[in-house]
PDB file of N, CA and C in Angstrom:
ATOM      1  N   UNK A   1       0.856  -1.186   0.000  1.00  0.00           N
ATOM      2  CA  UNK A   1       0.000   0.000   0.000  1.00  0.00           C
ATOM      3  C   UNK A   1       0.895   1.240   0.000  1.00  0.00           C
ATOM      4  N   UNK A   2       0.681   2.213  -0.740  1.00  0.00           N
ATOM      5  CA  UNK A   2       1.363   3.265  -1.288  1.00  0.00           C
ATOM      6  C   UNK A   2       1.059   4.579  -0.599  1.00  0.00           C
ATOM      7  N   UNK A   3       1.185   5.115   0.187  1.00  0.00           N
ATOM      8  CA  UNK A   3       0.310   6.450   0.964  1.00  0.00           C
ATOM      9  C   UNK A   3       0.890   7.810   1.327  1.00  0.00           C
ATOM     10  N   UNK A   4       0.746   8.766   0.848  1.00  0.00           N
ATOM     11  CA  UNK A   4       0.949   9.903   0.484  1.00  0.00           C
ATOM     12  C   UNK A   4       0.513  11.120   1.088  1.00  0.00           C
ATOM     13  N   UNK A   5       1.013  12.259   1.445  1.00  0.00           N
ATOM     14  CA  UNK A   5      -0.506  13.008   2.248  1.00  0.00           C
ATOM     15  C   UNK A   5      -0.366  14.465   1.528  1.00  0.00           C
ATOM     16  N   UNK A   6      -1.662  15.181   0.874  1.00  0.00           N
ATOM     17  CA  UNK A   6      -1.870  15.985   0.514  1.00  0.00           C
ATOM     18  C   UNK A   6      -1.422  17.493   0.576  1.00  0.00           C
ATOM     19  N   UNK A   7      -1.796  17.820   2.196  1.00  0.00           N
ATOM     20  CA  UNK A   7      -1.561  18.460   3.060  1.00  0.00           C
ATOM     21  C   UNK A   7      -1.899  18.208   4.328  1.00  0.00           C
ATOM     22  N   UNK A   8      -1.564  18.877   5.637  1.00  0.00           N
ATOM     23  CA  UNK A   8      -1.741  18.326   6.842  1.00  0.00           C
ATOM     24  C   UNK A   8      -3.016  18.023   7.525  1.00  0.00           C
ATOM     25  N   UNK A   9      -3.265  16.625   7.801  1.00  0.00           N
ATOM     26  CA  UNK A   9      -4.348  16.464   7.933  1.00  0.00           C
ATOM     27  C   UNK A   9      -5.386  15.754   7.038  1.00  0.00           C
ATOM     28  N   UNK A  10      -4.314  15.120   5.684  1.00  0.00           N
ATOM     29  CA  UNK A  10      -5.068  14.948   4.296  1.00  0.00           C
ATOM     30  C   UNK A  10      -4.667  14.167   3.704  1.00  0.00           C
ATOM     31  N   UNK A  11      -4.605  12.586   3.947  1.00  0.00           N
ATOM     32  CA  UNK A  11      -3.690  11.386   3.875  1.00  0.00           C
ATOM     33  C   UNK A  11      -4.162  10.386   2.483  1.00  0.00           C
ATOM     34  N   UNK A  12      -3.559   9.899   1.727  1.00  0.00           N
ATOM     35  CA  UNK A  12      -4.079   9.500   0.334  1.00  0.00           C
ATOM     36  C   UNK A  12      -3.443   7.744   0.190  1.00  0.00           C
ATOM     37  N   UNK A  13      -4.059   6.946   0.376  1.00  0.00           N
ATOM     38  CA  UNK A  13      -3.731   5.872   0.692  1.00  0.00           C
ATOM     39  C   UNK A  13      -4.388   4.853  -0.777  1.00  0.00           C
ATOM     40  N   UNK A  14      -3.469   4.420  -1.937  1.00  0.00           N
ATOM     41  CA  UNK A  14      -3.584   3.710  -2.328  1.00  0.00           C
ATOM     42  C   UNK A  14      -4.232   2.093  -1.923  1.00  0.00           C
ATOM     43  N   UNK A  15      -4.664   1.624  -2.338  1.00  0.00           N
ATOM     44  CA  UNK A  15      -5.551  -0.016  -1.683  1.00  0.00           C
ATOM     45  C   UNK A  15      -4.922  -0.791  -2.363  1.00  0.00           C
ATOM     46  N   UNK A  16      -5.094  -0.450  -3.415  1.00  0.00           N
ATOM     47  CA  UNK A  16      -4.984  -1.515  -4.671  1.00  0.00           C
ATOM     48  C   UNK A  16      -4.421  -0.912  -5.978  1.00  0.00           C
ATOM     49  N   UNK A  17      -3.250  -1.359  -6.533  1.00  0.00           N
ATOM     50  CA  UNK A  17      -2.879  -0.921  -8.128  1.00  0.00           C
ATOM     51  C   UNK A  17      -3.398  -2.460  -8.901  1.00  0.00           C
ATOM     52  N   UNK A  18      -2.957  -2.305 -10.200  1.00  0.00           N
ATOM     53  CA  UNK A  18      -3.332  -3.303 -10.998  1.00  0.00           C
ATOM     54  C   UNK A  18      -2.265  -2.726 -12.562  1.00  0.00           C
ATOM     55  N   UNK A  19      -1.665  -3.607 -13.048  1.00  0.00           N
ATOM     56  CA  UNK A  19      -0.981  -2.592 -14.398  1.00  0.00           C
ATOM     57  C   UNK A  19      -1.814  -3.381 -15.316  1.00  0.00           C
ATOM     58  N   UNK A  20      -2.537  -3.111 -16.344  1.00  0.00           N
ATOM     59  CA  UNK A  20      -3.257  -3.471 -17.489  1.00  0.00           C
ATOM     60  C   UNK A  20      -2.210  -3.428 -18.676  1.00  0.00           C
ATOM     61  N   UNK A  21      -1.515  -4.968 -18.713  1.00  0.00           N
ATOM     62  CA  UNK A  21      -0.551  -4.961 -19.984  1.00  0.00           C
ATOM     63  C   UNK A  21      -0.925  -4.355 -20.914  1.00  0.00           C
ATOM     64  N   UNK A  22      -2.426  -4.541 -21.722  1.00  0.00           N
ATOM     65  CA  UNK A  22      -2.703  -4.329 -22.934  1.00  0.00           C
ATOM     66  C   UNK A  22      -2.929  -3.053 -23.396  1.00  0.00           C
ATOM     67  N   UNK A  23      -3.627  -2.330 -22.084  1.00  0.00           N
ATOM     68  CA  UNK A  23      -3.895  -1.332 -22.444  1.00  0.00           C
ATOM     69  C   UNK A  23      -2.531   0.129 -22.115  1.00  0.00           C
ATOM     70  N   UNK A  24      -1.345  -0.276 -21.721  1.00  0.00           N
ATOM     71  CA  UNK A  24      -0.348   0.453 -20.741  1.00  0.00           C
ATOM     72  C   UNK A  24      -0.586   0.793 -20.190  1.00  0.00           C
ATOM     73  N   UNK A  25      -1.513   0.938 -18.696  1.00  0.00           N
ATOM     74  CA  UNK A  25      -1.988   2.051 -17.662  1.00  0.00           C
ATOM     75  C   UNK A  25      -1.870   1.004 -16.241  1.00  0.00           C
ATOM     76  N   UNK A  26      -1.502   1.773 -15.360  1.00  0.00           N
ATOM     77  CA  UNK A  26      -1.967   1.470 -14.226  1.00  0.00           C
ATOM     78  C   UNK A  26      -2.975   1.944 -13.539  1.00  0.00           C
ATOM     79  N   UNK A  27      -3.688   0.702 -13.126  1.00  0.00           N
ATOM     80  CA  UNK A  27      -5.712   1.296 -12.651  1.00  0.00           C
ATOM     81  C   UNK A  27      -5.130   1.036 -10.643  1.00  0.00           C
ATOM     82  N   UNK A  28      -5.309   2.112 -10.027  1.00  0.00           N
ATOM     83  CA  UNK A  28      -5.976   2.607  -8.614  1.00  0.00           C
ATOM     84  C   UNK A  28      -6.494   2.541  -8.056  1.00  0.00           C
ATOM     85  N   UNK A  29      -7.425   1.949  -7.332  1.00  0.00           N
ATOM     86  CA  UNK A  29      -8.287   1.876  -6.454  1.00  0.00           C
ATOM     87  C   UNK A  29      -7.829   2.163  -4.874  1.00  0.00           C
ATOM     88  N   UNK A  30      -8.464   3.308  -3.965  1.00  0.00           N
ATOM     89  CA  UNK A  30      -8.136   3.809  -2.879  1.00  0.00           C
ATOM     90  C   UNK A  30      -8.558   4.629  -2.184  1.00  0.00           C
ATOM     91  N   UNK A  31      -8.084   4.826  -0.918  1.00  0.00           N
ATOM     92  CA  UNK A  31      -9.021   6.206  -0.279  1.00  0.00           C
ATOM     93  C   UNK A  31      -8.505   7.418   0.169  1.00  0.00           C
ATOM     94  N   UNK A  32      -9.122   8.746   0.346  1.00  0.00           N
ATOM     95  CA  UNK A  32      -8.591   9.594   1.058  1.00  0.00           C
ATOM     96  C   UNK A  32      -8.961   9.801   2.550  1.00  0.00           C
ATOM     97  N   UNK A  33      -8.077   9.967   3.447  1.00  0.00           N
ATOM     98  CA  UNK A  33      -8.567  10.914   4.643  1.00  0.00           C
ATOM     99  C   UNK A  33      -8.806  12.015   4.766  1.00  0.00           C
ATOM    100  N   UNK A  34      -9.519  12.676   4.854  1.00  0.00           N
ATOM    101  CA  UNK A  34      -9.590  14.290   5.090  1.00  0.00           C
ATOM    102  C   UNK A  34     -10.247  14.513   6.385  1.00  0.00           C
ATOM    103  N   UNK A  35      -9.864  14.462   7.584  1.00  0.00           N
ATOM    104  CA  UNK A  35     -10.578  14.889   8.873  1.00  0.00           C
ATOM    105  C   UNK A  35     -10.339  16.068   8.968  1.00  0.00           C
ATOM    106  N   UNK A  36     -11.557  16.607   9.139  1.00  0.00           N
ATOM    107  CA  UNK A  36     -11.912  18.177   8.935  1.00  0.00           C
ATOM    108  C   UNK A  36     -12.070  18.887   7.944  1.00  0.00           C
ATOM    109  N   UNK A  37     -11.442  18.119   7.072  1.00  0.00           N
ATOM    110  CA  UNK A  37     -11.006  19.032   5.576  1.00  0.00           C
ATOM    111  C   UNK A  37     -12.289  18.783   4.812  1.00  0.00           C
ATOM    112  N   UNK A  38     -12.427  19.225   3.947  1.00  0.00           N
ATOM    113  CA  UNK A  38     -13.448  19.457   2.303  1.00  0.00           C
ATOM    114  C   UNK A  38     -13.274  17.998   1.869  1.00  0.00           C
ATOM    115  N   UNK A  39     -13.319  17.337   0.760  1.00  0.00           N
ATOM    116  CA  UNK A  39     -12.945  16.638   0.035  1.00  0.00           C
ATOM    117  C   UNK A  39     -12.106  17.353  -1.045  1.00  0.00           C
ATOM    118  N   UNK A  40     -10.714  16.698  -1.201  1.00  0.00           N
ATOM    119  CA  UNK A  40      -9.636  17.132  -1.665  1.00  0.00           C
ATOM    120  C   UNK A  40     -10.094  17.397  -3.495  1.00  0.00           C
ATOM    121  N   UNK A  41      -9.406  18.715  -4.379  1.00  0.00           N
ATOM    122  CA  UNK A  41      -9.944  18.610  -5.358  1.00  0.00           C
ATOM    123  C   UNK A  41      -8.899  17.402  -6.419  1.00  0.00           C
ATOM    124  N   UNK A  42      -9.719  17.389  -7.486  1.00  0.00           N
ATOM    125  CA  UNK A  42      -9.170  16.241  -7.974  1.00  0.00           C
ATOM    126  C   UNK A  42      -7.542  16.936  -9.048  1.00  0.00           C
ATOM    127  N   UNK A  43      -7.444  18.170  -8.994  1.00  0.00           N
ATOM    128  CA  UNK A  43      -6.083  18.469  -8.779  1.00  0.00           C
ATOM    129  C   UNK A  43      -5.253  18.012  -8.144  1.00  0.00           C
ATOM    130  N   UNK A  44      -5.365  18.203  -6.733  1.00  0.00           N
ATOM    131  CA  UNK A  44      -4.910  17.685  -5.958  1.00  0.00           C
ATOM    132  C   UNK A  44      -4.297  16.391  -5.617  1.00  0.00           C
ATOM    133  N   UNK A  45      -5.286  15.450  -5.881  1.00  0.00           N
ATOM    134  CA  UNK A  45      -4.901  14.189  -6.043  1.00  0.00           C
ATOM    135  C   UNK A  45      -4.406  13.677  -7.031  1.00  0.00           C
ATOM    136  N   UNK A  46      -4.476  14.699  -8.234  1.00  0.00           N
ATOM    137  CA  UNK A  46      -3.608  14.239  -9.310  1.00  0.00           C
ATOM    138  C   UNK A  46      -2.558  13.837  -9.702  1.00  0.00           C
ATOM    139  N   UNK A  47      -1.613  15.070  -8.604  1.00  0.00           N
ATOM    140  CA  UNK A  47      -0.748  15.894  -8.266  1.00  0.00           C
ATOM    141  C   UNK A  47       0.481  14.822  -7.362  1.00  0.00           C
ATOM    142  N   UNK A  48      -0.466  14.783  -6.602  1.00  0.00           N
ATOM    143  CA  UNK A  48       0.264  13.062  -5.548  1.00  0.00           C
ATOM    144  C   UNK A  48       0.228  11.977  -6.088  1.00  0.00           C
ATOM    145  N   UNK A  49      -0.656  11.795  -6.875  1.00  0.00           N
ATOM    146  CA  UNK A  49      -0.547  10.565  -7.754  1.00  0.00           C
ATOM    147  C   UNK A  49       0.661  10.122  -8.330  1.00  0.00           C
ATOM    148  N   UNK A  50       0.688  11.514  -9.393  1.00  0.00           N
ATOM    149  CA  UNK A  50       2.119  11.743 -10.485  1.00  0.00           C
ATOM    150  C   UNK A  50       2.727  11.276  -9.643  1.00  0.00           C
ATOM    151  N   UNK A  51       2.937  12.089  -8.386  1.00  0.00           N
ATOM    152  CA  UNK A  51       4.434  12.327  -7.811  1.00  0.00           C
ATOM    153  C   UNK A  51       4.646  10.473  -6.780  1.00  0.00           C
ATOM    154  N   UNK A  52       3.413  10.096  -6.740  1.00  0.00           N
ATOM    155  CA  UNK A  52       3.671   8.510  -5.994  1.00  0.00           C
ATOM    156  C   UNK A  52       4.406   7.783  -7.545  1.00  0.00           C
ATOM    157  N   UNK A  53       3.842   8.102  -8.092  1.00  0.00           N
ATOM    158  CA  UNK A  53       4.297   7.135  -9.600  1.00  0.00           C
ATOM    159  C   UNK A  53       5.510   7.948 -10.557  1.00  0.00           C
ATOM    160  N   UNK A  54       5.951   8.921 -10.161  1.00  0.00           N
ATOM    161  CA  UNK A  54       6.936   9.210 -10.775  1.00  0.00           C
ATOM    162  C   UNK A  54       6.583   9.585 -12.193  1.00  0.00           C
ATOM    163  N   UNK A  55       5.087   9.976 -12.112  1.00  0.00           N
ATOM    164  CA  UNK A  55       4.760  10.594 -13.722  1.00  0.00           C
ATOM    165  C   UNK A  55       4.350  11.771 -13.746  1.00  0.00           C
ATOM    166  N   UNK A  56       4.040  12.831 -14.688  1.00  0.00           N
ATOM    167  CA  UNK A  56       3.499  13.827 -15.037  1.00  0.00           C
ATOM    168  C   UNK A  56       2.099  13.630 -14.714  1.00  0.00           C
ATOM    169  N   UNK A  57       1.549  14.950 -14.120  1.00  0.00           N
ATOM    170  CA  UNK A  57       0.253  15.208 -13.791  1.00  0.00           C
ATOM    171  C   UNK A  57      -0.831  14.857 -14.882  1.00  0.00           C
ATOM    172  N   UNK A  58      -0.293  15.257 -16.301  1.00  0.00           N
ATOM    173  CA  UNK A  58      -1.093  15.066 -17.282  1.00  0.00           C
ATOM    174  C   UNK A  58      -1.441  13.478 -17.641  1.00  0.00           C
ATOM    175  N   UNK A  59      -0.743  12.688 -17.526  1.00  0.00           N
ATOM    176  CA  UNK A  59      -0.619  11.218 -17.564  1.00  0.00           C
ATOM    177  C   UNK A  59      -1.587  10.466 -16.776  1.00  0.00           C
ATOM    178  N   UNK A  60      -2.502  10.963 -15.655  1.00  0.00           N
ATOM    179  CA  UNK A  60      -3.401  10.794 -14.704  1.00  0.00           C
ATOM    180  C   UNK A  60      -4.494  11.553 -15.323  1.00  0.00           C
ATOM    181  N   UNK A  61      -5.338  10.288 -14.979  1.00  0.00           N
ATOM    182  CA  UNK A  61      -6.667  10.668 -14.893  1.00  0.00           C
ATOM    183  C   UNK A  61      -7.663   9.928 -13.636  1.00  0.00           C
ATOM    184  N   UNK A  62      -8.521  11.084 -13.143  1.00  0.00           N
ATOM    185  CA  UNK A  62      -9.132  10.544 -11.985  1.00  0.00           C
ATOM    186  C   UNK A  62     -10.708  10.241 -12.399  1.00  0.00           C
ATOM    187  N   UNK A  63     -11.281   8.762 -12.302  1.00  0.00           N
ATOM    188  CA  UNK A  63     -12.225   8.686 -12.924  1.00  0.00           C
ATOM    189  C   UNK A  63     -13.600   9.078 -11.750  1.00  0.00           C
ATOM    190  N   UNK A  64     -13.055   8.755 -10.660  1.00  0.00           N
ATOM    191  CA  UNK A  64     -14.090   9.672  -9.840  1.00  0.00           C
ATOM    192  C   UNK A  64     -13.201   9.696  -8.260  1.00  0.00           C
ATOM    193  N   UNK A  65     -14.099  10.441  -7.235  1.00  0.00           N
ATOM    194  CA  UNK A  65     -13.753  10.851  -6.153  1.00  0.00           C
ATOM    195  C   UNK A  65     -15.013  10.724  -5.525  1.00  0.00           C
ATOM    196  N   UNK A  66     -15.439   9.629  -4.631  1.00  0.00           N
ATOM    197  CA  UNK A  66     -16.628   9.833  -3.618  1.00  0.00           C
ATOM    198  C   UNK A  66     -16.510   9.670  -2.383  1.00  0.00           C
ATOM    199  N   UNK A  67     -17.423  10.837  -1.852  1.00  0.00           N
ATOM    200  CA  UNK A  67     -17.414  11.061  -0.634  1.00  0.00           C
ATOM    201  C   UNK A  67     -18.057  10.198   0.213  1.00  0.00           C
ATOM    202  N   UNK A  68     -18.091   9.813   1.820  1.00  0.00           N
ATOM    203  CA  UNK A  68     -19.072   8.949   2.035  1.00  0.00           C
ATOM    204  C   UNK A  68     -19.915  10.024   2.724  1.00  0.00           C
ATOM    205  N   UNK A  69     -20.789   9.746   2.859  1.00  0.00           N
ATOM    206  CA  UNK A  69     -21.485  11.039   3.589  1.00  0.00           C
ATOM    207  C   UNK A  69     -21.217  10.921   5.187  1.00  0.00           C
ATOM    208  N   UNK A  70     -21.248  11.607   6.197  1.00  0.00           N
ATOM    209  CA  UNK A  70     -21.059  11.434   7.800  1.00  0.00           C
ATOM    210  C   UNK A  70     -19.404  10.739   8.091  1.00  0.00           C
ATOM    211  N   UNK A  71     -18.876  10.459   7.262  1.00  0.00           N
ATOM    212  CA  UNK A  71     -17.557  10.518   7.490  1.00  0.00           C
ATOM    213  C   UNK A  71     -16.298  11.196   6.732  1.00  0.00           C
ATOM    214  N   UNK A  72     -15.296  11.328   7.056  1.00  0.00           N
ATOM    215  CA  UNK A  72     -13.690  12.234   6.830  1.00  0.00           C
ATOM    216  C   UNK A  72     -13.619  10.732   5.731  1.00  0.00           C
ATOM    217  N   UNK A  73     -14.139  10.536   5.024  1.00  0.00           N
ATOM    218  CA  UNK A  73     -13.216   9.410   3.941  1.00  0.00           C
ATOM    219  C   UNK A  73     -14.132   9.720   2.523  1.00  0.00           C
ATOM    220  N   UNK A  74     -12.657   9.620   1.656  1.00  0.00           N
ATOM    221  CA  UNK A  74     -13.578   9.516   0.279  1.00  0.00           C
ATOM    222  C   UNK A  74     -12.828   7.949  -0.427  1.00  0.00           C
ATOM    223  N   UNK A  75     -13.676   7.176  -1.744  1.00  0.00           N
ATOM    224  CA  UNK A  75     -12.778   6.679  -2.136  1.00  0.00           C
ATOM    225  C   UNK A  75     -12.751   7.011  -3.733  1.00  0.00           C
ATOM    226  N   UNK A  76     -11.403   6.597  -4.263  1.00  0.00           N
ATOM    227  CA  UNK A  76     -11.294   6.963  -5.879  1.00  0.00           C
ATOM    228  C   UNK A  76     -11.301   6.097  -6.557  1.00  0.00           C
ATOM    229  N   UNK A  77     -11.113   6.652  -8.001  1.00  0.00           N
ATOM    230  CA  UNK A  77     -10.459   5.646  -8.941  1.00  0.00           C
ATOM    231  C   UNK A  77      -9.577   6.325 -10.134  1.00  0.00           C
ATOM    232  N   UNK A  78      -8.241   5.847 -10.460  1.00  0.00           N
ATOM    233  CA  UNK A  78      -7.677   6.493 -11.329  1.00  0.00           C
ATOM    234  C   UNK A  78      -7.268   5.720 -11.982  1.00  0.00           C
ATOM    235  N   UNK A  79      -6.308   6.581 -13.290  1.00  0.00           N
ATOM    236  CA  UNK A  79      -5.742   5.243 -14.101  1.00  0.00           C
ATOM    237  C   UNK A  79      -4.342   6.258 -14.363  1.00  0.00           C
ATOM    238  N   UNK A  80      -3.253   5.573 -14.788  1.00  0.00           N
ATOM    239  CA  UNK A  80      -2.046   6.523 -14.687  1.00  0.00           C
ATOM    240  C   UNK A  80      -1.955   5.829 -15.919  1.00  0.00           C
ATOM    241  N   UNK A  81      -1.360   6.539 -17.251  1.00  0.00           N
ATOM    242  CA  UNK A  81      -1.026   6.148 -18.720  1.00  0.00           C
ATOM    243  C   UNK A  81       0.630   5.938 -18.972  1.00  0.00           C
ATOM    244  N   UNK A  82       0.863   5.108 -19.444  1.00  0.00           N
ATOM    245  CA  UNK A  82       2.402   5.237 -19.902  1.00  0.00           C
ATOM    246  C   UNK A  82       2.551   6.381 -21.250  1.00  0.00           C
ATOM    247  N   UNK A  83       1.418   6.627 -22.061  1.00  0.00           N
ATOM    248  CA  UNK A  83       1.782   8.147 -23.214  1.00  0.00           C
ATOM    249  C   UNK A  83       0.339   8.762 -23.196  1.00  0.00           C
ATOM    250  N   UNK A  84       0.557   9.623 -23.738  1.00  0.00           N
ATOM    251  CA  UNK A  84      -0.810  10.408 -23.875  1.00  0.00           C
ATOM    252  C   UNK A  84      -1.446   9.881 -24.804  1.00  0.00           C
ATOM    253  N   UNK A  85      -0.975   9.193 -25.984  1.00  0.00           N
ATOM    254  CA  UNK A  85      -2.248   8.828 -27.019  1.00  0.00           C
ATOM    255  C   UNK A  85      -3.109   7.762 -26.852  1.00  0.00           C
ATOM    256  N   UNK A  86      -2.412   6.839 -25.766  1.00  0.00           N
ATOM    257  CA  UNK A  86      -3.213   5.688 -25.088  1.00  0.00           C
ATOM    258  C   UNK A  86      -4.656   6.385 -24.542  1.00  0.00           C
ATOM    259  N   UNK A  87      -3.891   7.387 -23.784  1.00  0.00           N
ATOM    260  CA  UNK A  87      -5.029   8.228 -22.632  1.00  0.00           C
ATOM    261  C   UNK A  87      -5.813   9.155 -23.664  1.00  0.00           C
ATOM    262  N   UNK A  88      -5.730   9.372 -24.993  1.00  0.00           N
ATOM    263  CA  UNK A  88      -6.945  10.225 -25.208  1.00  0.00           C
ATOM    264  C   UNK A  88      -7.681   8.827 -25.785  1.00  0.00           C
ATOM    265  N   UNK A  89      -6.971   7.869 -26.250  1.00  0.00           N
ATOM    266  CA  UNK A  89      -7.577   6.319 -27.191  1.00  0.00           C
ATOM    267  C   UNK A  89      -9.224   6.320 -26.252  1.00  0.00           C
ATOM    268  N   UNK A  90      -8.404   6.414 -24.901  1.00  0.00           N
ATOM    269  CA  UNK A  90      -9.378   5.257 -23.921  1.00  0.00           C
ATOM    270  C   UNK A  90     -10.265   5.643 -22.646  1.00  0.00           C
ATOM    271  N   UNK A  91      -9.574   7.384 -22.484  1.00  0.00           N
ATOM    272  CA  UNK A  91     -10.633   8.309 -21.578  1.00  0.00           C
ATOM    273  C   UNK A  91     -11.630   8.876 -22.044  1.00  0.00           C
ATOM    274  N   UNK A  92     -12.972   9.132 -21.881  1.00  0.00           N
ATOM    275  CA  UNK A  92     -13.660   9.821 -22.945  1.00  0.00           C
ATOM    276  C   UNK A  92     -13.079  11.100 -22.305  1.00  0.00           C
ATOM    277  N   UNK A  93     -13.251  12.036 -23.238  1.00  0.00           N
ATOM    278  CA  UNK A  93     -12.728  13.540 -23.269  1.00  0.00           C
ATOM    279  C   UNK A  93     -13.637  14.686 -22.395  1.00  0.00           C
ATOM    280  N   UNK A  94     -14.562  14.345 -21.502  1.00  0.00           N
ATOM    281  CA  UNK A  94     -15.550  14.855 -20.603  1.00  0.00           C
ATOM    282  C   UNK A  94     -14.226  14.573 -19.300  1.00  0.00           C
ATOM    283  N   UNK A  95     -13.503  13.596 -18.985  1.00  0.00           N
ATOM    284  CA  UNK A  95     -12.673  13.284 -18.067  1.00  0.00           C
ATOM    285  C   UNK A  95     -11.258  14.091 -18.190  1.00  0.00           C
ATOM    286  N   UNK A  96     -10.717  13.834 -19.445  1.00  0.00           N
ATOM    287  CA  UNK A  96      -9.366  14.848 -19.713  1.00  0.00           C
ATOM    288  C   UNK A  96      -9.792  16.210 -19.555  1.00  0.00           C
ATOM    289  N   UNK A  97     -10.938  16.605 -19.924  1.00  0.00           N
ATOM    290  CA  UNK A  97     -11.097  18.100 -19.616  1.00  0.00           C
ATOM    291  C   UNK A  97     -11.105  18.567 -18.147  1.00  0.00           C
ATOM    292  N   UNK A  98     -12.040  17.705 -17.288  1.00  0.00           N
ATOM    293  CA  UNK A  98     -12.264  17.804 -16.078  1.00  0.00           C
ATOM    294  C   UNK A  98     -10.699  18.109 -14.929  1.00  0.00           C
ATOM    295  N   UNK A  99     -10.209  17.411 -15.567  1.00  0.00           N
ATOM    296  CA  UNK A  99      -8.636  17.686 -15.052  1.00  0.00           C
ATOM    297  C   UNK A  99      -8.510  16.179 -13.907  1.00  0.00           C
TER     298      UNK A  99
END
């Protein structure tokens, strides 16, 4: 498990990777802590992502971020690309825009 923290107070804990030979990407599954905090924007987590995986921000895409309601936890899902033309092939473009 891979875990990272945002800012103080704002802890980003990978669960699960998976690398998808065929498609080059590594798929994410995981949660955030945020006690007290907002739910982190998906900048943000982009941002730590790259930097857990040693890739460019642009190379990430976050396919969602949910909150649970009555608790400090969200969970995600991302996919990290080995090039960009994979990632426009296979994200629809409502997601690359979103950031």
């Amino acid at each position: 498990m891979k875990t990272a923290s945002i800012e103080e107070g704002v802890v980003v804990n990978v669960l699960r990777e998976r690398y998808n030979k065929i498609i080059n990407r590594t798929e994410l599954f995981g949660e955030v802590i945020h006690l007290g905090k907002a739910t982190p924007r998906r900048s943000s987590l982009k941002e730590v992502l790259a930097r857990l995986y040693g890739k460019s921000p642009e190379y990430v895409v976050i396919k969602y971020i949910r909150s649970e309601y009555g608790s400090h936890r969200s969970v995600f899902r991302a996919n990290i690309y080995e090039d960009l033309q994979r990632l426009k092939f296979f994200e629809p473009d409502y997601l690359i825009k979103r950031g």
